[in-house]
PDB file of N, CA and C in Angstrom:
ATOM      1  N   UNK A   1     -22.903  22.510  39.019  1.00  0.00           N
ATOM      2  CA  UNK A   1     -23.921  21.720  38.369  1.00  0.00           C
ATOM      3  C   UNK A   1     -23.253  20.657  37.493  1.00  0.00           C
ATOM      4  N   UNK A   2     -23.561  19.534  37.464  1.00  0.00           N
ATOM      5  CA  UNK A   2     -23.216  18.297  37.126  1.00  0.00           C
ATOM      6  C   UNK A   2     -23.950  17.993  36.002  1.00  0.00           C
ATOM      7  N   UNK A   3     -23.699  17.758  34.759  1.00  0.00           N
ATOM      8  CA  UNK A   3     -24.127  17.712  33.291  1.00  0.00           C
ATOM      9  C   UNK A   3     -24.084  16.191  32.859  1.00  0.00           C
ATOM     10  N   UNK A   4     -25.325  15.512  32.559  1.00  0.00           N
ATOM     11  CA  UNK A   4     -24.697  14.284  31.904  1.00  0.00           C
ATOM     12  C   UNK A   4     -24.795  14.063  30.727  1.00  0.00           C
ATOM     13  N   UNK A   5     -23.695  13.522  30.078  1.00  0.00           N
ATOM     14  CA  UNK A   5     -23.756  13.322  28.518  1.00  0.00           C
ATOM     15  C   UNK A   5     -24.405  11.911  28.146  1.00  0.00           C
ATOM     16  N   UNK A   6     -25.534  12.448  27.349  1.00  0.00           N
ATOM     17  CA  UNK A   6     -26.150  10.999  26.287  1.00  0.00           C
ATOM     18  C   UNK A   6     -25.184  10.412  25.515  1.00  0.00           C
ATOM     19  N   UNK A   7     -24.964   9.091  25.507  1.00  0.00           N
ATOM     20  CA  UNK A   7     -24.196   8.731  24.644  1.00  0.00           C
ATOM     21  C   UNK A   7     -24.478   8.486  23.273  1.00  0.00           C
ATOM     22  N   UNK A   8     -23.468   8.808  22.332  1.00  0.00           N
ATOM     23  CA  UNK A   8     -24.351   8.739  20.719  1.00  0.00           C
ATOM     24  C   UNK A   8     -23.454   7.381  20.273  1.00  0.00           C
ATOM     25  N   UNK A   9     -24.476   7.358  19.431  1.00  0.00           N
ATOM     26  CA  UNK A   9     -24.170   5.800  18.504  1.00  0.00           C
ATOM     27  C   UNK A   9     -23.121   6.526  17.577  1.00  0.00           C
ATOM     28  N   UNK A  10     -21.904   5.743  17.364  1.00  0.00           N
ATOM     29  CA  UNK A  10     -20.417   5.652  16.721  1.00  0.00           C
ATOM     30  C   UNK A  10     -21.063   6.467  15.009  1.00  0.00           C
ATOM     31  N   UNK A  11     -20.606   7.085  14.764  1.00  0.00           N
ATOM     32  CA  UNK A  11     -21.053   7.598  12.969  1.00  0.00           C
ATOM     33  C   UNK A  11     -20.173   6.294  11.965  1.00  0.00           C
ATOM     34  N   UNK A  12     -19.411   5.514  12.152  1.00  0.00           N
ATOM     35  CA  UNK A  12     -18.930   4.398  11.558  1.00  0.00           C
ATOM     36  C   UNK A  12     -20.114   3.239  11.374  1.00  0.00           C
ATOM     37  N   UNK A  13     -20.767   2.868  12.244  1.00  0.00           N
ATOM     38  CA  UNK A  13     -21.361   1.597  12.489  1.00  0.00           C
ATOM     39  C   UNK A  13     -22.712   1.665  11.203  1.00  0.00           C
ATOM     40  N   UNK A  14     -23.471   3.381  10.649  1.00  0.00           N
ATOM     41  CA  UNK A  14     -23.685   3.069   9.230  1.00  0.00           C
ATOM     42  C   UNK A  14     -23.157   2.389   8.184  1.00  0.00           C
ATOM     43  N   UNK A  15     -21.929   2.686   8.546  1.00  0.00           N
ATOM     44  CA  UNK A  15     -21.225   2.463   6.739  1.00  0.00           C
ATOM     45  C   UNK A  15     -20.858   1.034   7.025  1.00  0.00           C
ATOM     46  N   UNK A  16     -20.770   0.019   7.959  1.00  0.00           N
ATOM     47  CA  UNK A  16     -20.619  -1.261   8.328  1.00  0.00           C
ATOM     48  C   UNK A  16     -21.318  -1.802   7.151  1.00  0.00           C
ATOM     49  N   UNK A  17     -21.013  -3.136   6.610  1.00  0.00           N
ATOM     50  CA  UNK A  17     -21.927  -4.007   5.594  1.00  0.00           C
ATOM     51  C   UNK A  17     -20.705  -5.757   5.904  1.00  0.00           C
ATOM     52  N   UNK A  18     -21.345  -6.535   5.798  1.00  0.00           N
ATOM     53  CA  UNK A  18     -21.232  -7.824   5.738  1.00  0.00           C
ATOM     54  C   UNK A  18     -19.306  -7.840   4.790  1.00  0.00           C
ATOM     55  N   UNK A  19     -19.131  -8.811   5.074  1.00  0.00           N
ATOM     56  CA  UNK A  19     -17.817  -8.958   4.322  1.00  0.00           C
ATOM     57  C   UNK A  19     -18.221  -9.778   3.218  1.00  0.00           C
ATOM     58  N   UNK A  20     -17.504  -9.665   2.031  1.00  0.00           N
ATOM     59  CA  UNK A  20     -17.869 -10.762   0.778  1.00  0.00           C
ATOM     60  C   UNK A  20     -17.420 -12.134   1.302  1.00  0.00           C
ATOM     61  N   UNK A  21     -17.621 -13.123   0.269  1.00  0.00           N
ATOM     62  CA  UNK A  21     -17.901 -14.408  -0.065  1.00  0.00           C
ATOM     63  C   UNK A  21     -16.494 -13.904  -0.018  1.00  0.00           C
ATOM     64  N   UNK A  22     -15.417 -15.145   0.955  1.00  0.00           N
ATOM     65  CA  UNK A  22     -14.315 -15.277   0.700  1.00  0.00           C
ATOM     66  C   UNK A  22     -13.917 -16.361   0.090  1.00  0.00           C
ATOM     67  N   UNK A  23     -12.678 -16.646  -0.706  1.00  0.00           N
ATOM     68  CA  UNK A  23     -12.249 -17.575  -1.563  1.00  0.00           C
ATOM     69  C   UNK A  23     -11.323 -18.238  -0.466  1.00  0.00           C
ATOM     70  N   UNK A  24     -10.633 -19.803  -0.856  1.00  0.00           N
ATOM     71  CA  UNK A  24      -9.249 -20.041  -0.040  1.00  0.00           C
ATOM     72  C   UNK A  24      -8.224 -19.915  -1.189  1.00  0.00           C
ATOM     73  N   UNK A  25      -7.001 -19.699  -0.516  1.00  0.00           N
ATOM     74  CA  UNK A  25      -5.935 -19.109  -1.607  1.00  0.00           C
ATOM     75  C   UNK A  25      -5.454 -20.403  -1.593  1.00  0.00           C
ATOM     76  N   UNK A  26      -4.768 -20.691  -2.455  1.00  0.00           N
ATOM     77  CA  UNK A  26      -4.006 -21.829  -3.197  1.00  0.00           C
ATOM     78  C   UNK A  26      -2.532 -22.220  -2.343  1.00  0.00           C
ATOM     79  N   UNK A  27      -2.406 -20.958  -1.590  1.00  0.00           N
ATOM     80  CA  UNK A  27      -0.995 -20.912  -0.926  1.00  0.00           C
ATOM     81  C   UNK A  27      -1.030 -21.905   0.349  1.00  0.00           C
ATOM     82  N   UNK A  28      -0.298 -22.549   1.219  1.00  0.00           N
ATOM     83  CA  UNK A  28       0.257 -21.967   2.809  1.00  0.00           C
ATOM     84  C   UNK A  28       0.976 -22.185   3.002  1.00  0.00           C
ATOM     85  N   UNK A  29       2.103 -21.274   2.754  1.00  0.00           N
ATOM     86  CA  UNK A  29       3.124 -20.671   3.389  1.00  0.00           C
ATOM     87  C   UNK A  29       4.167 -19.856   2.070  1.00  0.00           C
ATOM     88  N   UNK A  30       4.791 -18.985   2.813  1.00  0.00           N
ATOM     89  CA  UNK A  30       5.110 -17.796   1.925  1.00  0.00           C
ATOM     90  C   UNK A  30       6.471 -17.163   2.287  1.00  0.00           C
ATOM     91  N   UNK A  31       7.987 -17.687   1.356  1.00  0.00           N
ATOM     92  CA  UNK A  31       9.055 -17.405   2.052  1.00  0.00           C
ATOM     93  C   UNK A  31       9.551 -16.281   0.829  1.00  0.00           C
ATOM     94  N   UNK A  32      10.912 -16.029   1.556  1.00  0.00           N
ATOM     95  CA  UNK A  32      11.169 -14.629   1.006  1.00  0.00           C
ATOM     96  C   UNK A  32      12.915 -15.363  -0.078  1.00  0.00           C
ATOM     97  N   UNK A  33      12.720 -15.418  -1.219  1.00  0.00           N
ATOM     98  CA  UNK A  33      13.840 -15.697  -1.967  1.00  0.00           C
ATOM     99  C   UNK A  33      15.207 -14.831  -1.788  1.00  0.00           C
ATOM    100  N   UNK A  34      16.181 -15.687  -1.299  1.00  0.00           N
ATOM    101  CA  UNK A  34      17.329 -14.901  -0.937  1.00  0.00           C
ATOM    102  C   UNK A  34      18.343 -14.097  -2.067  1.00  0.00           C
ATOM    103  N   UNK A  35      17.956 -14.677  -3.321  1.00  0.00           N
ATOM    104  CA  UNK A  35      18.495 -14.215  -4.221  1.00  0.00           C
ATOM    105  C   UNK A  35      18.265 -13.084  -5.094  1.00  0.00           C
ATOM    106  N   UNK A  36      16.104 -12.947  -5.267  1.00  0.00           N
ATOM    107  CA  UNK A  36      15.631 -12.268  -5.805  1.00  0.00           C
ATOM    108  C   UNK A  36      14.539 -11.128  -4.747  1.00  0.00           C
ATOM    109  N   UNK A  37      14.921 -11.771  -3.519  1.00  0.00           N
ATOM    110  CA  UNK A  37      13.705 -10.774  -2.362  1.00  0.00           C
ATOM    111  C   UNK A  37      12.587 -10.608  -2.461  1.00  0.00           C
ATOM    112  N   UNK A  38      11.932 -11.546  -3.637  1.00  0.00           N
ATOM    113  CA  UNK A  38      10.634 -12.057  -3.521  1.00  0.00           C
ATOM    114  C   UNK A  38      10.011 -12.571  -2.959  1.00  0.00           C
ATOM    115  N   UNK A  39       8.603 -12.648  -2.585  1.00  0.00           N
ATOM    116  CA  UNK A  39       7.703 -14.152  -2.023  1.00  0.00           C
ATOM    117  C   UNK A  39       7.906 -15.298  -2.715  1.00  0.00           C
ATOM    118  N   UNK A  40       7.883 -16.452  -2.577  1.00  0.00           N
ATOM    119  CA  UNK A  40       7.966 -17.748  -2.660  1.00  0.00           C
ATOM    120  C   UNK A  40       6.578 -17.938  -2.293  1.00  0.00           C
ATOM    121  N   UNK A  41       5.232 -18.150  -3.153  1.00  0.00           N
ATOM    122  CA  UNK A  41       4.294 -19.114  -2.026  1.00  0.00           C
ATOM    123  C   UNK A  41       4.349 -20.219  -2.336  1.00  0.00           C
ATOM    124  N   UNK A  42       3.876 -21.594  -1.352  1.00  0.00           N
ATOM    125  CA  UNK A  42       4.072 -22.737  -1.655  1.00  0.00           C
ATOM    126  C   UNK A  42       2.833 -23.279  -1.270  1.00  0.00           C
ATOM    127  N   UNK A  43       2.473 -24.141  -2.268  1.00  0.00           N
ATOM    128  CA  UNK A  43       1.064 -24.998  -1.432  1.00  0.00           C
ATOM    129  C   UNK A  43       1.294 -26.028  -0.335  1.00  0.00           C
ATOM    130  N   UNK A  44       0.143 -26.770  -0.103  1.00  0.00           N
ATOM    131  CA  UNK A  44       0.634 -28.467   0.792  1.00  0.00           C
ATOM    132  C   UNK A  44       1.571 -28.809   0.809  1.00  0.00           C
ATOM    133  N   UNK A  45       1.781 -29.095  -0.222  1.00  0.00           N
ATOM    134  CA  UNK A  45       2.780 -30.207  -0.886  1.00  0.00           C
ATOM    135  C   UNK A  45       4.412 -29.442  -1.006  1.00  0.00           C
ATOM    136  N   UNK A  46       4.232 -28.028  -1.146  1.00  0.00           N
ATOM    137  CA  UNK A  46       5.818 -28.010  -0.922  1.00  0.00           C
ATOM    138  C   UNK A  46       6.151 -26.972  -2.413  1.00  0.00           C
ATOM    139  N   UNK A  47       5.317 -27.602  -3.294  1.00  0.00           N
ATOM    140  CA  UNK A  47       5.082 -27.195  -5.017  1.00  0.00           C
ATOM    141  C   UNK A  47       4.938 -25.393  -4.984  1.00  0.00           C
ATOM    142  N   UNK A  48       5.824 -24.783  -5.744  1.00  0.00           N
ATOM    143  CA  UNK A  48       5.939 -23.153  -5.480  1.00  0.00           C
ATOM    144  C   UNK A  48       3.956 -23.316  -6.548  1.00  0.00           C
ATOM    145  N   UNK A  49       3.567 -22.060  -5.912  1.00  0.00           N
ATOM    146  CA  UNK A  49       2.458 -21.526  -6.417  1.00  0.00           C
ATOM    147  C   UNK A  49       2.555 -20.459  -7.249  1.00  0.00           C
ATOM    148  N   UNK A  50       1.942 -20.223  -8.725  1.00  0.00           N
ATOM    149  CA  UNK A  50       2.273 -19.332  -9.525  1.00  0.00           C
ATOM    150  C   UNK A  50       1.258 -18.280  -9.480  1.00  0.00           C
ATOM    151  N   UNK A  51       1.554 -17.222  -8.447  1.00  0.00           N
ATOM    152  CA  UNK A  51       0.833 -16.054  -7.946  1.00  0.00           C
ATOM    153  C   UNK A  51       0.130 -15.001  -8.694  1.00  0.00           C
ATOM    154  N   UNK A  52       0.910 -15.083 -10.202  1.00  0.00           N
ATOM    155  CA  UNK A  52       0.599 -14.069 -11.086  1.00  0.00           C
ATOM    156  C   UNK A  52       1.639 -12.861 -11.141  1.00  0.00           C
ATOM    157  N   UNK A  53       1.742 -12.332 -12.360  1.00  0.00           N
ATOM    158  CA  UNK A  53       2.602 -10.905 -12.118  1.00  0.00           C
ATOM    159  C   UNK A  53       2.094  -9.818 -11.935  1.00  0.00           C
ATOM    160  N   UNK A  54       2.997  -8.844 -11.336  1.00  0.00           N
ATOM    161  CA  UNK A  54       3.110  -7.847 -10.222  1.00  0.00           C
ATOM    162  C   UNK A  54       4.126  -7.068 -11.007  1.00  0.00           C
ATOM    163  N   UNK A  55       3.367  -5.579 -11.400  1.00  0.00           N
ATOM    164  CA  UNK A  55       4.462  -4.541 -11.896  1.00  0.00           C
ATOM    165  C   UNK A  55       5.280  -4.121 -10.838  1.00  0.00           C
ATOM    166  N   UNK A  56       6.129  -3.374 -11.199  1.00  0.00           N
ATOM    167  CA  UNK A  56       7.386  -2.647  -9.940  1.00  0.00           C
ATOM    168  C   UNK A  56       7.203  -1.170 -11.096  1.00  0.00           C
ATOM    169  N   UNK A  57       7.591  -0.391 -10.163  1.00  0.00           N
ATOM    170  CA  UNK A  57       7.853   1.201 -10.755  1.00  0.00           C
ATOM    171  C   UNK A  57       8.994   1.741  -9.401  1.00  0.00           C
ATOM    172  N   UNK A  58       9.218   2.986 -10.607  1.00  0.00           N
ATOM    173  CA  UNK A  58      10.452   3.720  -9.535  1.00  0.00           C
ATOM    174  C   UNK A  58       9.918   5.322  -9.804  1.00  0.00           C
ATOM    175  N   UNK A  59      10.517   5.983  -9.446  1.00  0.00           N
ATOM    176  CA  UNK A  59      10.315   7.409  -9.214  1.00  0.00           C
ATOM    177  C   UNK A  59      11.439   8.608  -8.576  1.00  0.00           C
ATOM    178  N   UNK A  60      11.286   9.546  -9.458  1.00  0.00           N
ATOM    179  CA  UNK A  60      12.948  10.641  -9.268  1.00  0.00           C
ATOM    180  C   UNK A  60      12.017  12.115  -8.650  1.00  0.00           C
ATOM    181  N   UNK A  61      12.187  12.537  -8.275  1.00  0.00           N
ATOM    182  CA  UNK A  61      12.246  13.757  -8.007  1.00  0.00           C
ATOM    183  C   UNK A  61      13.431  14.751  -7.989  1.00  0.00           C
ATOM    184  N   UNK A  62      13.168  16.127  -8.839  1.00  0.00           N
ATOM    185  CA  UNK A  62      14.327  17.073  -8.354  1.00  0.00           C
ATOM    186  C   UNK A  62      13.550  18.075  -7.739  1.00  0.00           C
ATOM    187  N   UNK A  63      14.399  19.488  -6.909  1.00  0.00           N
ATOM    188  CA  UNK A  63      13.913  20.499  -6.955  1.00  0.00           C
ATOM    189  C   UNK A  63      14.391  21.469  -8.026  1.00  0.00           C
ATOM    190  N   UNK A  64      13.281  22.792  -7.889  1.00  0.00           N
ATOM    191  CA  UNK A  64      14.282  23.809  -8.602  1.00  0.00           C
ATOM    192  C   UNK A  64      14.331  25.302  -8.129  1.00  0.00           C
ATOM    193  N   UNK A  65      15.056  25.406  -8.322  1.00  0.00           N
ATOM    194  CA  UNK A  65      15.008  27.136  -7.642  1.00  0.00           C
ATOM    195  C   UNK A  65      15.413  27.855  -8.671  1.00  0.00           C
ATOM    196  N   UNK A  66      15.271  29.253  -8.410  1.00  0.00           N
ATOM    197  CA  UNK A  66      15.255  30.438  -9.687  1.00  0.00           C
ATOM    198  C   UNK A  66      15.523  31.478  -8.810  1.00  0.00           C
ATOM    199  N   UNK A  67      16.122  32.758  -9.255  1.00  0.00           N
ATOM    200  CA  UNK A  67      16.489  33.751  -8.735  1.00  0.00           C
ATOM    201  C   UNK A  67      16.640  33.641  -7.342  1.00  0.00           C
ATOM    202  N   UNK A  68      17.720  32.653  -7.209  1.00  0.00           N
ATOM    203  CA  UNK A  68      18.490  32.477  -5.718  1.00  0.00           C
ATOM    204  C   UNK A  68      18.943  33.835  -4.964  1.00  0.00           C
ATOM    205  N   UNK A  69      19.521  35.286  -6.075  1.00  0.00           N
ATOM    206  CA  UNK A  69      19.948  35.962  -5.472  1.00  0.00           C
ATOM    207  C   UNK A  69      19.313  37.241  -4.272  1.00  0.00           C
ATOM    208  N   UNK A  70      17.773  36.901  -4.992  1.00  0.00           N
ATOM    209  CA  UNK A  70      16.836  37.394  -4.320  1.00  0.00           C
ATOM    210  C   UNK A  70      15.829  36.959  -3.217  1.00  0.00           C
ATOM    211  N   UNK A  71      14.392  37.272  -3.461  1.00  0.00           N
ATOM    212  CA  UNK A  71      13.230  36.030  -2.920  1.00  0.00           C
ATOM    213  C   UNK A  71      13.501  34.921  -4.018  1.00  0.00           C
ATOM    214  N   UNK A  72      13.737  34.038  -3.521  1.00  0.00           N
ATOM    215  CA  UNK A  72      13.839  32.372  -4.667  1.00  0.00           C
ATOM    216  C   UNK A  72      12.149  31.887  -4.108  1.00  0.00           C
ATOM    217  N   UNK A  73      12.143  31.807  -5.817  1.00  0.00           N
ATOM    218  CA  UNK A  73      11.059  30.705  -6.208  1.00  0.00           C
ATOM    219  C   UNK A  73      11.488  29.372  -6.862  1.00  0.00           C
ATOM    220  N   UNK A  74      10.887  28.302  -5.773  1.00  0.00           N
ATOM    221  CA  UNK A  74      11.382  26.911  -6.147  1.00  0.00           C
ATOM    222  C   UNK A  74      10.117  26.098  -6.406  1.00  0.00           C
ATOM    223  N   UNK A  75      10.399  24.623  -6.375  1.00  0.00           N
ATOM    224  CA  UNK A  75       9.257  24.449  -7.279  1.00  0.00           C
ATOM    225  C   UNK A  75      10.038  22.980  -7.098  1.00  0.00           C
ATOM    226  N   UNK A  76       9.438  21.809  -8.013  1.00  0.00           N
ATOM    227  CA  UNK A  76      10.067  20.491  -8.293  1.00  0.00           C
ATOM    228  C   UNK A  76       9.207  20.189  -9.360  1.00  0.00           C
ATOM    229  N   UNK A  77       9.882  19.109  -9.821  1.00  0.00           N
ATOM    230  CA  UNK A  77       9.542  18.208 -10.909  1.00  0.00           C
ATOM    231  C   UNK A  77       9.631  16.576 -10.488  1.00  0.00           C
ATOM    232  N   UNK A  78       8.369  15.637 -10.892  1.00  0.00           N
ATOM    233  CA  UNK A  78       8.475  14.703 -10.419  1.00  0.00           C
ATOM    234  C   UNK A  78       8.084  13.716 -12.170  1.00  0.00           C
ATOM    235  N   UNK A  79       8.518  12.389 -11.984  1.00  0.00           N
ATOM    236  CA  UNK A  79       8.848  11.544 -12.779  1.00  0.00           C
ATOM    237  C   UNK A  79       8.370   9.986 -12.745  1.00  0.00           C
ATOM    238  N   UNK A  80       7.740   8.937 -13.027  1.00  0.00           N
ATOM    239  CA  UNK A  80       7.632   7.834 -12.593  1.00  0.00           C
ATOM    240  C   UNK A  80       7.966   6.961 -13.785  1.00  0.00           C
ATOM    241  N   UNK A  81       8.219   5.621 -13.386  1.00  0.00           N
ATOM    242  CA  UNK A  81       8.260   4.742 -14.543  1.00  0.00           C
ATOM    243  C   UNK A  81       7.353   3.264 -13.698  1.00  0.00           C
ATOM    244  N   UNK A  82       6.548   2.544 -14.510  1.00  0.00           N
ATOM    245  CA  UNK A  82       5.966   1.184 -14.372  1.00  0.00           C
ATOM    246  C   UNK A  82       6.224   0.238 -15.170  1.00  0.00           C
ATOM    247  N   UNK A  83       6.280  -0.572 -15.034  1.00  0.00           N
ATOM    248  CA  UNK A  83       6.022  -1.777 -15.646  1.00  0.00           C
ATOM    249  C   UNK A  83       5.178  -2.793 -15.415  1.00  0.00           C
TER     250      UNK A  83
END
């Protein structure tokens, strides 16, 4: 016996809504500084564009272990810094 499946409408196509009012960016074109490994954007004209600042952060992790000589319980500790 041969079964046919109804097809159902996608469960995504609710949550669909219009895209906002887009802006144009000030930029076109966007190179990578060889010195600092940054973006560069530049407008028309060539003139660097001042993008705004952008924090950087870093992050350490260790592990740890305890009574290695037995069942060890380990564990870690984690750390961040921002700017």
């Amino acid at each position: 016996m041969i079964t046919q499946l109804t097809p159902a409408r996608p469960w995504g196509i609710s949550r669909l809504a219009p895209y906002p009012t887009t802006t144009k960016l000030p930029f076109t074109t966007v190179t990578i500084d060889p010195d600092t490994q940054l973006g560069v954007f530049r407008d028309r004209d060539g003139l660097v564009v001042e993008m705004g600042k952008h924090g950087t952060s870093s992050g350490t992790e260790t592990s740890t272990t305890t009574n290695s000589d037995s069942a060890p319980d380990s564990g870690h500790d984690q750390d961040s810094q921002q700017d």
